[in-house]
C-alpha atoms as a PDB file:
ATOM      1  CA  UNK A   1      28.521  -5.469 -16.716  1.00  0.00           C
ATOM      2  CA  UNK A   2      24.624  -4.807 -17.324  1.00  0.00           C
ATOM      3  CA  UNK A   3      24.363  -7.400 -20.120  1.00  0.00           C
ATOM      4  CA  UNK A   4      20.835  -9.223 -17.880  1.00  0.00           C
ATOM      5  CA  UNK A   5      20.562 -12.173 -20.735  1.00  0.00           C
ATOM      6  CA  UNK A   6      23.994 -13.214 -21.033  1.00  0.00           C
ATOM      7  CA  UNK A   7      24.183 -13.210 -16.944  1.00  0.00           C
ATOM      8  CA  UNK A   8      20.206 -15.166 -16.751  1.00  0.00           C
ATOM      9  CA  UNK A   9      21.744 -17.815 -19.509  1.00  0.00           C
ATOM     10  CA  UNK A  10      25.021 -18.873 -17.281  1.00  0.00           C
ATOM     11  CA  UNK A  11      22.268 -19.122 -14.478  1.00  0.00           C
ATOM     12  CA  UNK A  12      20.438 -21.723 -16.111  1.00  0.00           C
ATOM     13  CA  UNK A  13      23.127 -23.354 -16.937  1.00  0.00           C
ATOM     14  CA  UNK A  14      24.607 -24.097 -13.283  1.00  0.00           C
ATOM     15  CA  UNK A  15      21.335 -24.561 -12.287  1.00  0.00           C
ATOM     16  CA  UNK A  16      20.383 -27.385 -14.571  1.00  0.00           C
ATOM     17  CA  UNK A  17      23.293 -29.132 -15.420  1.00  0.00           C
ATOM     18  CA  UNK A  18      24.121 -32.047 -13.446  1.00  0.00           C
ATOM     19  CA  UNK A  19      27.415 -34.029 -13.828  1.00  0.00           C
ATOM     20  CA  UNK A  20      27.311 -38.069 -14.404  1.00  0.00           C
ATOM     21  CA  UNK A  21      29.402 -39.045 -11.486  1.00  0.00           C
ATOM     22  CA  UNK A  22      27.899 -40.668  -9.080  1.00  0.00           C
ATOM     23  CA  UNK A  23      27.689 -39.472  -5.753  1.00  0.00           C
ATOM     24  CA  UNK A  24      28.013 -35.218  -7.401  1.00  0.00           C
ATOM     25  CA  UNK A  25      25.993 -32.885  -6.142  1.00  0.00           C
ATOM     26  CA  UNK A  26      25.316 -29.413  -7.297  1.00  0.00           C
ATOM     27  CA  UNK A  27      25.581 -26.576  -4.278  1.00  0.00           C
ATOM     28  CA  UNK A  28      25.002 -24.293  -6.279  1.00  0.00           C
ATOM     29  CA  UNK A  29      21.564 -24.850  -8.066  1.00  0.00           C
ATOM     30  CA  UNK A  30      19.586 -23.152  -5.826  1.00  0.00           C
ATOM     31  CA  UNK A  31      21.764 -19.808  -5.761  1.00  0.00           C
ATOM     32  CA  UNK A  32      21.426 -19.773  -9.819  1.00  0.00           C
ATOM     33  CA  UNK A  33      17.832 -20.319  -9.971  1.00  0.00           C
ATOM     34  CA  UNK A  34      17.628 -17.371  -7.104  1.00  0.00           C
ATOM     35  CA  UNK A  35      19.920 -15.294  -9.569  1.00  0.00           C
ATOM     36  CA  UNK A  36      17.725 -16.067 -12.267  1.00  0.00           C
ATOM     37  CA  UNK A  37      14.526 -14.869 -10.648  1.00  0.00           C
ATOM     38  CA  UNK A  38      16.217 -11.618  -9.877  1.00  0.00           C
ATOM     39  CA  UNK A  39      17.710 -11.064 -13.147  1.00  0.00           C
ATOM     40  CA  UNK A  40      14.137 -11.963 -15.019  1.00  0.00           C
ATOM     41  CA  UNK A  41      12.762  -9.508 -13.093  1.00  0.00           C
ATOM     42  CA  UNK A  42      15.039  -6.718 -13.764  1.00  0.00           C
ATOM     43  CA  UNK A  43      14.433  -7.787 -17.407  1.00  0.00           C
ATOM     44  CA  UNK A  44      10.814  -7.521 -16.768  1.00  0.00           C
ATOM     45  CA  UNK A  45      10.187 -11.268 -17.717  1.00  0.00           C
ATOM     46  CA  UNK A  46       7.882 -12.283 -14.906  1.00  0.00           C
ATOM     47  CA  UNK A  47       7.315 -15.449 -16.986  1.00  0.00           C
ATOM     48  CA  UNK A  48      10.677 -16.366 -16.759  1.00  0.00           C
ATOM     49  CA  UNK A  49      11.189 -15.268 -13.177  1.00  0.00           C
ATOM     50  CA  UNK A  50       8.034 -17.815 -12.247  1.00  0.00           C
ATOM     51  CA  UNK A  51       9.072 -20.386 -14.139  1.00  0.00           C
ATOM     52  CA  UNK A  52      12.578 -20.436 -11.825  1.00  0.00           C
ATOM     53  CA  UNK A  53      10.747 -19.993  -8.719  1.00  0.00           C
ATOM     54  CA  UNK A  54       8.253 -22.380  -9.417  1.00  0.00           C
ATOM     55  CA  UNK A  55      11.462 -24.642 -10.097  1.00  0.00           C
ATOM     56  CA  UNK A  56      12.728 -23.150  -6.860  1.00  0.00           C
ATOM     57  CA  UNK A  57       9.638 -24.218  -4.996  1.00  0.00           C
ATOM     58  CA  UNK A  58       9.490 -27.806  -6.475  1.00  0.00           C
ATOM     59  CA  UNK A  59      13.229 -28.553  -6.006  1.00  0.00           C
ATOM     60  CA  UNK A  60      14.035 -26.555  -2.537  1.00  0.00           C
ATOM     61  CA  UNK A  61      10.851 -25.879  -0.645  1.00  0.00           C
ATOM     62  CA  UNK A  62      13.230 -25.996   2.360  1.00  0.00           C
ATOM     63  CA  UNK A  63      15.583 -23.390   1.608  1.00  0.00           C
ATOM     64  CA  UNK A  64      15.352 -19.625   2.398  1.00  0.00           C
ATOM     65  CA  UNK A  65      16.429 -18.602  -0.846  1.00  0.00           C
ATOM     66  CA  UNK A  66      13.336 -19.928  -1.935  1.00  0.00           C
ATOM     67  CA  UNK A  67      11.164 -17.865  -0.008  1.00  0.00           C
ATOM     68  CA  UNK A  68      12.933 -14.806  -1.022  1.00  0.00           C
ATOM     69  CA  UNK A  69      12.468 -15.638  -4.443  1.00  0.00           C
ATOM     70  CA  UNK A  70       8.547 -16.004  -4.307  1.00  0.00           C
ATOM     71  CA  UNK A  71       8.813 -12.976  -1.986  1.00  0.00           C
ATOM     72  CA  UNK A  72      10.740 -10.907  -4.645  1.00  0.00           C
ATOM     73  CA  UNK A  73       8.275 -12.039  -7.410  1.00  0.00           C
ATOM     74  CA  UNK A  74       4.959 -10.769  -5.556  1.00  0.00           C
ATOM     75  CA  UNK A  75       6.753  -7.424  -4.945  1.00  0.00           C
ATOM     76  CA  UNK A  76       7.560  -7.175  -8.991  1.00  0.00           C
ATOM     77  CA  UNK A  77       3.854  -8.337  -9.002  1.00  0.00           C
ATOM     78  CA  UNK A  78       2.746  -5.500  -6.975  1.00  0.00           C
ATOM     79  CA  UNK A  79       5.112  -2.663  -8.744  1.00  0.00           C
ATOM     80  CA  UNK A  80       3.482  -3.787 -12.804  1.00  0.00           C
ATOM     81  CA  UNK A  81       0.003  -3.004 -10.655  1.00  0.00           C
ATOM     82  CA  UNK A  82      -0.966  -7.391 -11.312  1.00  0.00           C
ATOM     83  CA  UNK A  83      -2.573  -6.780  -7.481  1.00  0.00           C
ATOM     84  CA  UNK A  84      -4.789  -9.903  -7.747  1.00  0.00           C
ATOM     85  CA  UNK A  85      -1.542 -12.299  -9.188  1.00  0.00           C
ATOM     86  CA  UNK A  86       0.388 -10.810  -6.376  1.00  0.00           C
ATOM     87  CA  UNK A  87      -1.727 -12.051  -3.901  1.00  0.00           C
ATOM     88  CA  UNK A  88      -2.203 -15.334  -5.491  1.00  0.00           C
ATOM     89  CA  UNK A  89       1.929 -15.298  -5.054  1.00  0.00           C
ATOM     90  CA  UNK A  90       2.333 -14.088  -1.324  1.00  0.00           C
ATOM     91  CA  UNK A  91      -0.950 -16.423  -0.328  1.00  0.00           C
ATOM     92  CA  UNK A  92       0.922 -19.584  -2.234  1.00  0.00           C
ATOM     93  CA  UNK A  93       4.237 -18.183   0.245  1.00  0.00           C
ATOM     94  CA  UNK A  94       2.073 -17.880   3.502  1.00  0.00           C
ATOM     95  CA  UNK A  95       0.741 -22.115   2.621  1.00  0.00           C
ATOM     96  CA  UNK A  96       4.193 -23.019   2.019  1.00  0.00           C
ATOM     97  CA  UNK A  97       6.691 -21.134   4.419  1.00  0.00           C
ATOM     98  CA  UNK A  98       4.584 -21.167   7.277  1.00  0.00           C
ATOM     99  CA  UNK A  99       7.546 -20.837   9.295  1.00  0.00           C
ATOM    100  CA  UNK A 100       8.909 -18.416   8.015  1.00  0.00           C
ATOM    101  CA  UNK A 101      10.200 -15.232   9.589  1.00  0.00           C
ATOM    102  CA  UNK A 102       9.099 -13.358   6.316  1.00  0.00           C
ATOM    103  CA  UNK A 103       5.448 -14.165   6.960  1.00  0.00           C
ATOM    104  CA  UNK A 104       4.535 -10.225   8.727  1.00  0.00           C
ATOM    105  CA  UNK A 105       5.976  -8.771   5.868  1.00  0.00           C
ATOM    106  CA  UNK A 106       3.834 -11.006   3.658  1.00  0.00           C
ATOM    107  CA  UNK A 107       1.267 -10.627   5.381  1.00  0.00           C
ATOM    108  CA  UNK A 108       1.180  -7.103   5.692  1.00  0.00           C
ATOM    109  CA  UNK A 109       1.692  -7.249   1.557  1.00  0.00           C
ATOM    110  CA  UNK A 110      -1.403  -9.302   0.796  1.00  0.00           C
ATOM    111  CA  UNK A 111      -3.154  -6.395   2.736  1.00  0.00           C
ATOM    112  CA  UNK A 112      -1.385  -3.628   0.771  1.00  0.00           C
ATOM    113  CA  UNK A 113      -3.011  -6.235  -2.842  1.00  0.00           C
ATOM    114  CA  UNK A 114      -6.289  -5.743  -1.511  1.00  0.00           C
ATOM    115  CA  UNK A 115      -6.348  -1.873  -1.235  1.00  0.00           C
ATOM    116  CA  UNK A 116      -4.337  -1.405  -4.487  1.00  0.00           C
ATOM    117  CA  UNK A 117      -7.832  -3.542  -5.799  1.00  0.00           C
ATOM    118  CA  UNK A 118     -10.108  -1.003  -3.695  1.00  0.00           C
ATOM    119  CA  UNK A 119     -11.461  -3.903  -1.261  1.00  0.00           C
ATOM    120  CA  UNK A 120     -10.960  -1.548   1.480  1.00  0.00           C
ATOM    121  CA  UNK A 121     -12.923  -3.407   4.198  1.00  0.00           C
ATOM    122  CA  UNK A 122     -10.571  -6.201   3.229  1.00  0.00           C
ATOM    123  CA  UNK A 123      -7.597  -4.715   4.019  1.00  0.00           C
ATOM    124  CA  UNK A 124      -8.643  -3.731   7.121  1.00  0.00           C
ATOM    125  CA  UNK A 125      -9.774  -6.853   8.471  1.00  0.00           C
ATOM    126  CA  UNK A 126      -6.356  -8.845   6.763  1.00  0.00           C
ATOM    127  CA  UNK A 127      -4.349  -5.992   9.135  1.00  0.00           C
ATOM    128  CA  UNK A 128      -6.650  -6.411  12.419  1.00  0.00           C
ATOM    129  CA  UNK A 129      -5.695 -10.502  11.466  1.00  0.00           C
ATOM    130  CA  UNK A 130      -2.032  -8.912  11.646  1.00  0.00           C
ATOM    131  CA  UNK A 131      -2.110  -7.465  14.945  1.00  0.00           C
ATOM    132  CA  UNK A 132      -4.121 -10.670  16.369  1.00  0.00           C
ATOM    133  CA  UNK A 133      -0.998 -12.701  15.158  1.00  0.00           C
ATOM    134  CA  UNK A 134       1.533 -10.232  15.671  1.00  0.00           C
ATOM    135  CA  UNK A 135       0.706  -7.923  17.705  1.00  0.00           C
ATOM    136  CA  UNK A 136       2.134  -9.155  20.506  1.00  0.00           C
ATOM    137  CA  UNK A 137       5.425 -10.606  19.471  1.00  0.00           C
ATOM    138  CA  UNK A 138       8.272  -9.289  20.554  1.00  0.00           C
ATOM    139  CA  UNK A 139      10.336 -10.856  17.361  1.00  0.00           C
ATOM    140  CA  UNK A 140       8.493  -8.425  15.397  1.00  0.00           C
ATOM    141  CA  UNK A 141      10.177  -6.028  13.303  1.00  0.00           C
ATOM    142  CA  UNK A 142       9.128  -2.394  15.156  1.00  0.00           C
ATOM    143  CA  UNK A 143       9.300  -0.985  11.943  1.00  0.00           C
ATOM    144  CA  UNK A 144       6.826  -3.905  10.131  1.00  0.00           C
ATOM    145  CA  UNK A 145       4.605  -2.396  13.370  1.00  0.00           C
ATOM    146  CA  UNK A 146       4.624   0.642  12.402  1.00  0.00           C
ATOM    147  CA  UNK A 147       3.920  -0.167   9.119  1.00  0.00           C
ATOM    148  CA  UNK A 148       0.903  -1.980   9.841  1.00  0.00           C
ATOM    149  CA  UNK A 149      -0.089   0.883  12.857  1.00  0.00           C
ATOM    150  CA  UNK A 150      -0.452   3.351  10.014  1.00  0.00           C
ATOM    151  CA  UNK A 151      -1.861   1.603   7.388  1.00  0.00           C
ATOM    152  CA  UNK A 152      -5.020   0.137   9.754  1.00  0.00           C
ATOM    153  CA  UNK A 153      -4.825   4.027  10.429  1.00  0.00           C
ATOM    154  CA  UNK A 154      -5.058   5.528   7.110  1.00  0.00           C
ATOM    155  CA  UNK A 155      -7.221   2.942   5.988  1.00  0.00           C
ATOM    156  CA  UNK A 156      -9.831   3.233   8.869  1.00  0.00           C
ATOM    157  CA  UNK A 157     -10.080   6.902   7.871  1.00  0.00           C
ATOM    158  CA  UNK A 158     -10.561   6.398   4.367  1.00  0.00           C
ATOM    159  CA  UNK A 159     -13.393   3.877   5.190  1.00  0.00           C
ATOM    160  CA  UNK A 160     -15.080   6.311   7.933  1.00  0.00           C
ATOM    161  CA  UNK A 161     -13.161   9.165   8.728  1.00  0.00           C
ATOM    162  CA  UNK A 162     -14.525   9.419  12.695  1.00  0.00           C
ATOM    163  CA  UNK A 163     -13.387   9.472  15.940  1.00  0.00           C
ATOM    164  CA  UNK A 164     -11.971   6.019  16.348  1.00  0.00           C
ATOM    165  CA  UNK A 165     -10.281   6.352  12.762  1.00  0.00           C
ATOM    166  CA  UNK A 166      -8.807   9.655  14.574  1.00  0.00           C
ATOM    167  CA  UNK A 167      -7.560   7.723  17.262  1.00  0.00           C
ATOM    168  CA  UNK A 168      -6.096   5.315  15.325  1.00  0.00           C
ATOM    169  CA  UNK A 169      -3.863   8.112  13.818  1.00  0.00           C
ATOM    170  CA  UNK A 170      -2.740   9.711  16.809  1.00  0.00           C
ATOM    171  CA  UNK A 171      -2.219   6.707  18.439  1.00  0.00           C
ATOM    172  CA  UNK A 172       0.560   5.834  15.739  1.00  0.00           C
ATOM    173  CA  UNK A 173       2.079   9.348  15.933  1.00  0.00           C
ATOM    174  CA  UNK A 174       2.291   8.770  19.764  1.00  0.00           C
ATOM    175  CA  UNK A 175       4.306   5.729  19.427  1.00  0.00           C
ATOM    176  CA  UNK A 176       6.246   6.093  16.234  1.00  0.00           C
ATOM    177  CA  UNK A 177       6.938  10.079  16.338  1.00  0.00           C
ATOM    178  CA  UNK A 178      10.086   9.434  14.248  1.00  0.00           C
ATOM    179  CA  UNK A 179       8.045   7.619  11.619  1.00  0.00           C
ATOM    180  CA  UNK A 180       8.236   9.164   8.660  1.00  0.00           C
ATOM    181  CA  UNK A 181       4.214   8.817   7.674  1.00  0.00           C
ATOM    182  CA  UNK A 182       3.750  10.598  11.455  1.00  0.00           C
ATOM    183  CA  UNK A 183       3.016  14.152   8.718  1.00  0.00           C
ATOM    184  CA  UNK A 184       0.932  12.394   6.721  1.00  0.00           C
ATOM    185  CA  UNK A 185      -1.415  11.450   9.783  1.00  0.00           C
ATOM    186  CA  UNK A 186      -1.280  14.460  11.448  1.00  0.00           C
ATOM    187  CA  UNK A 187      -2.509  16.093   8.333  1.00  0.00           C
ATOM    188  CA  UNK A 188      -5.787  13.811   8.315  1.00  0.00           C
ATOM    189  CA  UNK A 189      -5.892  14.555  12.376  1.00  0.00           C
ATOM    190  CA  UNK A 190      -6.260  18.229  10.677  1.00  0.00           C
ATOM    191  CA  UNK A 191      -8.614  17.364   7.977  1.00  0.00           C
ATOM    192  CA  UNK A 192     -10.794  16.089  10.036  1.00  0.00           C
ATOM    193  CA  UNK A 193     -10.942  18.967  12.553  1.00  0.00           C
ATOM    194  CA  UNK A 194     -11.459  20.804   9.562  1.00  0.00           C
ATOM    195  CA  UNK A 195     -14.361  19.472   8.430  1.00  0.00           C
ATOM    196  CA  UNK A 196     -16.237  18.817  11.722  1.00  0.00           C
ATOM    197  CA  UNK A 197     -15.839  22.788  11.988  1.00  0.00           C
ATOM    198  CA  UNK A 198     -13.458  22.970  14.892  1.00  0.00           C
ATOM    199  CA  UNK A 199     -10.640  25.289  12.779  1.00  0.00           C
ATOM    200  CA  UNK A 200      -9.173  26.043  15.745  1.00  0.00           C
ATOM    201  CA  UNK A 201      -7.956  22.383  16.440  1.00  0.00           C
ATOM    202  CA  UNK A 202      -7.318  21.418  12.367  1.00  0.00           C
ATOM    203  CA  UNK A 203      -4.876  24.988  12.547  1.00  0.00           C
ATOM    204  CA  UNK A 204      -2.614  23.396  15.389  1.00  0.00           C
ATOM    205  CA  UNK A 205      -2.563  20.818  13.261  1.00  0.00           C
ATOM    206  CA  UNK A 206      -1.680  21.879   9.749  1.00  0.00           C
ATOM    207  CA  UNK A 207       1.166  23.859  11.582  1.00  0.00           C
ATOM    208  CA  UNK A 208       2.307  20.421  13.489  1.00  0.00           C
ATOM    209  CA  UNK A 209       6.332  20.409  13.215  1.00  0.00           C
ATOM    210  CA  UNK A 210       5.962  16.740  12.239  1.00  0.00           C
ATOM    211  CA  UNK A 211       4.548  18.167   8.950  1.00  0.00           C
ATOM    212  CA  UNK A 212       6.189  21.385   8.249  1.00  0.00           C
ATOM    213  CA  UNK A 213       9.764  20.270   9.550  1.00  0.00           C
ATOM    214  CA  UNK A 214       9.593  16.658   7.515  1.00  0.00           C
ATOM    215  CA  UNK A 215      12.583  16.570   5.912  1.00  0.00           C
ATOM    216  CA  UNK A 216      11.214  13.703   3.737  1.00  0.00           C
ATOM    217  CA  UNK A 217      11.131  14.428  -0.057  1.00  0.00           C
ATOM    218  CA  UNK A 218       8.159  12.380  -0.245  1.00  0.00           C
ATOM    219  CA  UNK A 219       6.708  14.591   1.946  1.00  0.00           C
ATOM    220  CA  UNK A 220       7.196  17.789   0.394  1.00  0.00           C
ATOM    221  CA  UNK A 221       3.604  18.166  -1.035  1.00  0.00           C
ATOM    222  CA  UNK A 222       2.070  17.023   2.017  1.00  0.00           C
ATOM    223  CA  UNK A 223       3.758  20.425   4.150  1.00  0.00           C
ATOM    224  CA  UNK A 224       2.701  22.705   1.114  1.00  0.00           C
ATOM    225  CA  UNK A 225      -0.881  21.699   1.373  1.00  0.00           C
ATOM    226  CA  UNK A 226      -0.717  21.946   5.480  1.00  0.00           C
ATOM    227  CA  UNK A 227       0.277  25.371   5.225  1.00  0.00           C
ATOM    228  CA  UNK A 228      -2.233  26.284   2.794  1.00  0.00           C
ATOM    229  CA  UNK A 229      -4.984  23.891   4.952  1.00  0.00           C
ATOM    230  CA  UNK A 230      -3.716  26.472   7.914  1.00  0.00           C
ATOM    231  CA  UNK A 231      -4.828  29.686   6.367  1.00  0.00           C
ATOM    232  CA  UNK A 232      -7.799  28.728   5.616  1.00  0.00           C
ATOM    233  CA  UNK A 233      -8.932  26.824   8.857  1.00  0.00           C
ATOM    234  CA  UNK A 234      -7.030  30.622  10.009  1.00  0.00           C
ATOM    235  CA  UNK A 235      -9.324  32.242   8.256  1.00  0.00           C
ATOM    236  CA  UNK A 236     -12.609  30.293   8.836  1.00  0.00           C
ATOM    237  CA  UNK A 237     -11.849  30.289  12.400  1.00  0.00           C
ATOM    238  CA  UNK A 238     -11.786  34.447  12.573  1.00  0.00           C
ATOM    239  CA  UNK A 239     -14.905  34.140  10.221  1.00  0.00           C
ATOM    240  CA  UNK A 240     -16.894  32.002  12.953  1.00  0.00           C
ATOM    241  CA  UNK A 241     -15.807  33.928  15.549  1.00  0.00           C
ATOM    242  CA  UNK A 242     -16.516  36.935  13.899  1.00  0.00           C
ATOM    243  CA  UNK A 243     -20.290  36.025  13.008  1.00  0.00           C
ATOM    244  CA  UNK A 244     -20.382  34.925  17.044  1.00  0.00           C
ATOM    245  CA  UNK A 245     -19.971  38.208  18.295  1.00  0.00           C
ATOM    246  CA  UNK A 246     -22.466  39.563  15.599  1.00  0.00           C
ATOM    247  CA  UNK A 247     -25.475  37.323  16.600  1.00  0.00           C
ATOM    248  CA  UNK A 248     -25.244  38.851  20.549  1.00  0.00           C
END
C-alpha cells in the first residue's frame, strides 16, 4: 500500500518479539529484519537499515538472507555517492561470507568504490585480483565477466590510453559483441585512432554498427557523438591526404 513506516514497524515487531514458551522458536526473524533493511532503504534511513543488518549479521551470520542484506546496503551506499562507507560494507561481506556465491559481484563492487573515489590504479589492480580469482571459473556469471572485461578495459584507457588499453577493448567487443557497453568501447577504439592521427581507422570506427545501430537508450549520446567524431576524422583524413599530394 506504499505506507514504508507502518510496513518497517510490523517488521520489528516479528523480528524481536519472542514468545515465553519454552521450546518456541521464531522462523520468521530473519525474513523481518531482511524486510526491514529493504524498507529503510527505500525510506532512505541507512541508519536504520544498518542497524537491522548489523542485527542480521550478529544473529544469522549463516543465513543467505543475511548476505543479501549487507549486499543491498553497500549498493544504497554506492547510489547516495558514501563510496568509502560502501566499501567498508562489501569488505566487512567479503571477511564474513567468504563462501559465498555473491563474492564476484562484491568484488567487482569494491572495485567500482574505488573509481567512484578516483583511485584509478586501485581499481585496476582490485579487477586484475578478479580475474586471478575468477577468471577461470566456470561457475562464473558470463555476464559478471563481462562486466569486469570492460571495466579493466575502460579503466586501462582512462589510466593510459595505449595500445594494450586498446587491446583490452577490442578484446571485450570480440567476446561479448552482444554486450551492451561493446559501443561505448568501440568509440574509445575510435578516439584513439583519432588522436594518434590515423583518421582513416578512428572513421571505421565511429561508423561501427555496434555504435550507430545500439538500440540502448543509454546509448543514445554515445551514437550522436560517433557520427559527429566520423566527419571530422572524414574530414581530417581528406585534409592529410590532401596536403600529401601537395608536398610531391
Amino acid at each position: 500500500a506504499g505506507d514504508l513506516p507502518a510496513a518497517r514497524s510490523n517488521y520489528w515487531v516479528v523480528a524481536t518479539n519472542q514468545a515465553a514458551a519454552p521450546g518456541w522458536t521464531n522462523t520468521l526473524a530473519a525474513q523481518a529484519l531482511f524486510q526491514v533493511v529493504r524498507t529503510s532503504i527505500d525510506m532512505n534511513d541507512i541508519a536504520a537499515a544498518t542497524a537491522a543488518m548489523q542485527k542480521l549479521v550478529e544473529q544469522y551470520p549463516a543465513d543467505d538472507l543475511t548476505s543479501n542484506a549487507v549486499l543491498l546496503l553497500g549498493h544504497a551506499h554506492n547510489r547516495l555517492g558514501n563510496s568509502q562507507t560502501a566499501c567498508s560494507v562489501f569488505e566487512t561481506f567479503t571477511n564474513t561470507f567468504t563462501n559465498s556465491v555473491l563474492l564476484p559481484e562484491v568484488r567487482l563492487e569494491i572495485a567500482k568504490t574505488y573509481e567512484q573515489q578516483n583511485l584509478i590504479n586501485e581499481a585496476i589492480s582490485a579487477l586484475k585480483g578478479w580475474f586471478g580469482t575468477y577468471g577461470g571459473q566456470t561457475n562464473v556469471p558470463a555476464s559478471l565477466v563481462a562486466r569486469a572485461s570492460f571495466d579493466l578495459a575502460r579503466l586501462s584507457y582512462r589510466a593510459k590510453p595505449d595500445t594494450n588499453a586498446v587491446s583490452l577493448l577490442a578484446d571485450f567487443c570480440a567476446k561479448f559483441p552482444d554486450n551492451p557497453n561493446v559501443a561505448l568501447a568501440q568509440y574509445l577504439i575510435g578516439e584513439y585512432y583519432f588522436s594518434q592521427g590515423d583518421y582513416g581507422k578512428a572513421e571505421l570506427q565511429f561508423q561501427n554498427r555496434a555504435i550507430l545501430q545500439n538500440t540502448n537508450p543509454a546509448m543514445r549520446e554515445i551514437a550522436y557523438r560517433a557520427r559527429l567524431m566520423a566527419g571530422r576524422a572524414a574530414v581530417a583524413r581528406h585534409l592529410a591526404a590532401a596536403g600529401a599530394l601537395a608536398d610531391t
